[in-house]
N, C-alpha and C. Protein backbone atom coordinates (compact mmCIF):
# COMPACT_ATOMS: atom_id res chain seq x y z
N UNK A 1 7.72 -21.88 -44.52
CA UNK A 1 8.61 -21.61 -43.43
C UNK A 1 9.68 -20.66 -43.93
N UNK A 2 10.07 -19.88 -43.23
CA UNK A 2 11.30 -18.91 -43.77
C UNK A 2 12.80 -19.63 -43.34
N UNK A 3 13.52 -18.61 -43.76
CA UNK A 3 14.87 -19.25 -43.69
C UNK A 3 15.25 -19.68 -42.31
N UNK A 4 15.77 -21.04 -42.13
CA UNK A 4 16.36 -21.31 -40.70
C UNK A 4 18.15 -21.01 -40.94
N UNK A 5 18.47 -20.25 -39.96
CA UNK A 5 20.13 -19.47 -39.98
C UNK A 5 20.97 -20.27 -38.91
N UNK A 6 21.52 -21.07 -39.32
CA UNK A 6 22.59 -21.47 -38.58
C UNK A 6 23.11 -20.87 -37.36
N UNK A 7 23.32 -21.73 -36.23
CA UNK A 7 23.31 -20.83 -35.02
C UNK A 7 22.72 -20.07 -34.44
N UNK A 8 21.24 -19.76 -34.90
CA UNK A 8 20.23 -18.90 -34.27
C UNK A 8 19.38 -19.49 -33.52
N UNK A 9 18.88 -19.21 -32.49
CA UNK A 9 18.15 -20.16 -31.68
C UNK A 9 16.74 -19.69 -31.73
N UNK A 10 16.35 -21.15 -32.08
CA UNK A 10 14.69 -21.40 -32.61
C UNK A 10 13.90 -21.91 -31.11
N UNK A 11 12.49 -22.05 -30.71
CA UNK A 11 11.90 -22.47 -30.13
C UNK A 11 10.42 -23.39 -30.94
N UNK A 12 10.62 -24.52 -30.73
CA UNK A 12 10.12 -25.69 -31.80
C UNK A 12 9.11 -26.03 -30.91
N UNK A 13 7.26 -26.27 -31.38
CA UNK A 13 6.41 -26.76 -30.44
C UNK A 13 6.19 -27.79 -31.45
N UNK A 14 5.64 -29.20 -30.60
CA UNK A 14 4.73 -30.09 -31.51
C UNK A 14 3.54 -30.20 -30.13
N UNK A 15 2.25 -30.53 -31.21
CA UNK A 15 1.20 -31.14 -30.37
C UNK A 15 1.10 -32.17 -30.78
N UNK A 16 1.40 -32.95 -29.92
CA UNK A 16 1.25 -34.87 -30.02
C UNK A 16 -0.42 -34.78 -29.62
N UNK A 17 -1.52 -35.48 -30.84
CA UNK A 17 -2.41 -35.80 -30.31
C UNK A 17 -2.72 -36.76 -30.07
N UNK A 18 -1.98 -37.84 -30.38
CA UNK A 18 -2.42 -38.99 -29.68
C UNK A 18 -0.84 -40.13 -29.52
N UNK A 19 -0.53 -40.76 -28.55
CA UNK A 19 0.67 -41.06 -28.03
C UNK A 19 0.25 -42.84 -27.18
N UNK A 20 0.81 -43.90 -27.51
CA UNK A 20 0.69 -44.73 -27.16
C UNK A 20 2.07 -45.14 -26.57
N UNK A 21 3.45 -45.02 -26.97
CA UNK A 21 4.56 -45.56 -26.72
C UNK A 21 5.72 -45.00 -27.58
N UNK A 22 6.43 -45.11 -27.63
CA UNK A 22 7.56 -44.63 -28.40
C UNK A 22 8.35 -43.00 -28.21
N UNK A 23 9.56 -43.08 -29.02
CA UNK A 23 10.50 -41.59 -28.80
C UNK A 23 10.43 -41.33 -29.94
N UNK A 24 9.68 -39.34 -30.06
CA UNK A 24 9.74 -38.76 -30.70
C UNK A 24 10.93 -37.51 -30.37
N UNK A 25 11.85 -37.47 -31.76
CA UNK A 25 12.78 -36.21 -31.11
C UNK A 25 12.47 -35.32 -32.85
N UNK A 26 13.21 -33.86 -32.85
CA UNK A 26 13.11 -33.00 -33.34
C UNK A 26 14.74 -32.62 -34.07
N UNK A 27 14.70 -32.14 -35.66
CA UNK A 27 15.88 -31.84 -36.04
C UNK A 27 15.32 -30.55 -37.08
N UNK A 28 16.30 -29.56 -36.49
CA UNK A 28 15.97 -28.11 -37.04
C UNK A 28 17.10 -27.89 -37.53
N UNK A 29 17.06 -27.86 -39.27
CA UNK A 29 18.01 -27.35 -40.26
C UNK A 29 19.40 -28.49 -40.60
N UNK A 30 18.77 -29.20 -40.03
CA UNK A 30 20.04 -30.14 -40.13
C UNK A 30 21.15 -30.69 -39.05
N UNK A 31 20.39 -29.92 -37.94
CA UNK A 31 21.13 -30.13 -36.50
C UNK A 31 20.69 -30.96 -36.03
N UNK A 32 21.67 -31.17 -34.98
CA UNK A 32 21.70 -32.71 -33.82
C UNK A 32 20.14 -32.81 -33.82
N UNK A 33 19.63 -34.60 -33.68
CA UNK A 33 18.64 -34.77 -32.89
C UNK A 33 18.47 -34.13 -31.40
N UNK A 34 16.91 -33.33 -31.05
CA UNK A 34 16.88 -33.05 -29.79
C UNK A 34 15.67 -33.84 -29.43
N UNK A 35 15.78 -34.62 -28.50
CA UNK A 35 14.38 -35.53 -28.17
C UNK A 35 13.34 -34.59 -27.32
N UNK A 36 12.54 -35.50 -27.66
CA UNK A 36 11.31 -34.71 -26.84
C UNK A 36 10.63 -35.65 -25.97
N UNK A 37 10.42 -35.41 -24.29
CA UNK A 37 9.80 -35.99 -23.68
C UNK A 37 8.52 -36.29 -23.29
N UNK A 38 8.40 -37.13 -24.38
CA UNK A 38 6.89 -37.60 -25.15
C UNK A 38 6.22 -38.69 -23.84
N UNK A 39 4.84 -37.90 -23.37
CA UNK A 39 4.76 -38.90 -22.12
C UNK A 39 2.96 -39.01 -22.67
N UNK A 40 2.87 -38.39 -23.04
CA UNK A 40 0.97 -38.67 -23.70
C UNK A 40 0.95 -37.11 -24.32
N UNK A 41 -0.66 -37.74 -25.02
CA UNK A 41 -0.95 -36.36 -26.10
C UNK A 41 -0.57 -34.86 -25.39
N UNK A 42 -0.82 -34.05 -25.98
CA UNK A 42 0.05 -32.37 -25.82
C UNK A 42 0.96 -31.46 -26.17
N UNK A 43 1.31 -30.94 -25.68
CA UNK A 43 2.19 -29.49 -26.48
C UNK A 43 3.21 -29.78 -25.98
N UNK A 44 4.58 -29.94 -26.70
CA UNK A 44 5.74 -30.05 -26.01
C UNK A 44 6.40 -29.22 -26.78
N UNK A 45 7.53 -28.29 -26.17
CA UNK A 45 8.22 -27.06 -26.65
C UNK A 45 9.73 -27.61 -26.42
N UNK A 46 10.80 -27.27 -27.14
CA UNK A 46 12.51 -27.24 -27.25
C UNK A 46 12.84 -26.11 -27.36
N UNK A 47 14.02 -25.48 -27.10
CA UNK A 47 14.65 -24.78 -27.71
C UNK A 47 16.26 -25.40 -28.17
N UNK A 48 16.28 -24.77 -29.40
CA UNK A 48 17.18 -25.56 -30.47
C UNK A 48 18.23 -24.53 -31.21
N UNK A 49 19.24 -24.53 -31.45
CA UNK A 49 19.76 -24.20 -32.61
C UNK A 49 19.64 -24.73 -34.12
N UNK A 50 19.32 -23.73 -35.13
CA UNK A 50 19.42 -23.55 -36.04
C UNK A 50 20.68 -24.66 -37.19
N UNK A 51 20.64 -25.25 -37.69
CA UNK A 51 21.77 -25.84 -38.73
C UNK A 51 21.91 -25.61 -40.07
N UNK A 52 22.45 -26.60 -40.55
CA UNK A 52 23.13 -25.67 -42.18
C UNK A 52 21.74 -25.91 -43.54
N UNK A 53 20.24 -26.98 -43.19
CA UNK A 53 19.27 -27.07 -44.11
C UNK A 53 18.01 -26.23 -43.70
N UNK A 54 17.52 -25.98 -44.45
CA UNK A 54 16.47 -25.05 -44.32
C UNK A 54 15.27 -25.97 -44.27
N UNK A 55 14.70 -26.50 -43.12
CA UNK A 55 14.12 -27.67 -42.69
C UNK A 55 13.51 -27.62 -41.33
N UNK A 56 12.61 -28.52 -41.20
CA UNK A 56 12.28 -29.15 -40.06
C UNK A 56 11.89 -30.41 -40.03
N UNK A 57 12.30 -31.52 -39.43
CA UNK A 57 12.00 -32.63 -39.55
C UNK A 57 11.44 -33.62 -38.25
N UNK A 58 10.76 -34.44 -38.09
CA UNK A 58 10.47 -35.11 -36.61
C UNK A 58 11.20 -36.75 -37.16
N UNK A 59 11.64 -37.11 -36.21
CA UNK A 59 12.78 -38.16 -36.19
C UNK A 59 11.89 -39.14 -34.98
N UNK A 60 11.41 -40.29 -35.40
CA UNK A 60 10.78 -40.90 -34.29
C UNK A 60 11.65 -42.27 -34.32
N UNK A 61 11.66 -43.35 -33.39
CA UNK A 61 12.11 -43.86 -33.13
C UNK A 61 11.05 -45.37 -33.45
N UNK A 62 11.92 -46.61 -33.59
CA UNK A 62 11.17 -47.35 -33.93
C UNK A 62 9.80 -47.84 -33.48
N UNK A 63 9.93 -47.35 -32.35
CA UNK A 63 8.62 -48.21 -31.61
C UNK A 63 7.64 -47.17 -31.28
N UNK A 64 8.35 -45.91 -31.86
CA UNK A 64 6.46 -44.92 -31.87
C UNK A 64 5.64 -44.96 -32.35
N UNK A 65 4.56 -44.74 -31.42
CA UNK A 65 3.01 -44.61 -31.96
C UNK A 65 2.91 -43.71 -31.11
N UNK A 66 2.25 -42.59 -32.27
CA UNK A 66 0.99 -41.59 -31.93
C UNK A 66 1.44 -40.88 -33.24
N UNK A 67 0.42 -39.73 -33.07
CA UNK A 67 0.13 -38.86 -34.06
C UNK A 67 0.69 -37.16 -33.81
N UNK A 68 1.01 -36.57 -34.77
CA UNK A 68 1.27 -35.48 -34.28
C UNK A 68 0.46 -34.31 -35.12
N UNK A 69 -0.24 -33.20 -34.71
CA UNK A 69 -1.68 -32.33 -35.37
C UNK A 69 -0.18 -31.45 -35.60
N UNK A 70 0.21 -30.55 -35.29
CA UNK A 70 0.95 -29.65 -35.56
C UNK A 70 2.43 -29.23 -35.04
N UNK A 71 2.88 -28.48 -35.92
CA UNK A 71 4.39 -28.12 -35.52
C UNK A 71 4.66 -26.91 -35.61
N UNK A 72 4.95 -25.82 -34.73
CA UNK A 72 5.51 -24.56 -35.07
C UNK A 72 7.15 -24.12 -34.24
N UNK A 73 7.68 -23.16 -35.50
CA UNK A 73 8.64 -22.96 -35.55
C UNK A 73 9.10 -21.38 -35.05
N UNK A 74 9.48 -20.84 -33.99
CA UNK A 74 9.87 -19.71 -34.09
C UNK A 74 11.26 -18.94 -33.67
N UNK A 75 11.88 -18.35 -34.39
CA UNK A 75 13.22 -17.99 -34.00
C UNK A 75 13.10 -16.84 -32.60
N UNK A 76 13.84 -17.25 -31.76
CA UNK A 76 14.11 -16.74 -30.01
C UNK A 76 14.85 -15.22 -30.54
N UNK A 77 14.24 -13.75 -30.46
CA UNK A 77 15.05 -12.98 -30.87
C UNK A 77 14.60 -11.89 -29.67
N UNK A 78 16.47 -11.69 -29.31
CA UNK A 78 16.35 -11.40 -27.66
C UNK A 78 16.72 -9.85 -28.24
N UNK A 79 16.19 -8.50 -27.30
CA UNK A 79 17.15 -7.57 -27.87
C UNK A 79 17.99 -7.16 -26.69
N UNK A 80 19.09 -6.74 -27.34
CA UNK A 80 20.20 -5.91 -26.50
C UNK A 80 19.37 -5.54 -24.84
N UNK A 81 20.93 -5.90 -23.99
CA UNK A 81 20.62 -5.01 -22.45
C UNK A 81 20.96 -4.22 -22.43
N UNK A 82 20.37 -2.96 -22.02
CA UNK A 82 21.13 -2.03 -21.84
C UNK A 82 20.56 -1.37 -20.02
N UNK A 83 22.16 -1.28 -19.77
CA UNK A 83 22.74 -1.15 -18.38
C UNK A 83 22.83 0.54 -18.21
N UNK A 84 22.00 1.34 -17.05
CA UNK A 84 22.96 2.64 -17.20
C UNK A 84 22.83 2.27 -15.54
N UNK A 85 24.23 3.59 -14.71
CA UNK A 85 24.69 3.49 -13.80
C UNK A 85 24.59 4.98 -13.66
């Protein structure tokens, strides 16, 4: 994974493949938990800011079950508007 930059806004997917019960949430670089509304297997997407560890971590909650196949990480990079009149 490359560097995660503080304050930059990331867009985080997991594919839950298999999901029986429980809360899975998401922490990118060291920032706030962002939960994810884990309702059965599939692709669920966040968008997140960036924090001060160079990381990604899934934060589940006691009573989850399921599995998760993959996680990708990509930083949201918007360019400039430009306005003419």
């Amino acid at each position: 994974m490359g560097d995660v930059v503080e304050g930059r806004t990331y867009t985080v997917e997991v594919v839950v493949s298999a999901y029986t019960a429980g809360i899975l949430a998401v922490k990118l670089g060291g920032s706030a938990n962002e939960p994810l509304s884990v309702t059965g297997p599939g692709t669920y997407t966040i968008q997140t800011l960036g924090g001060t560890v160079d990381n990604v971590q899934l934060a589940a909650g006691p009573n989850f079950v399921g599995a998760v196949s993959n996680i990708s990480v990509r930083e949201i990079i918007s360019d400039p508007i430009t306005v003419s009149f």
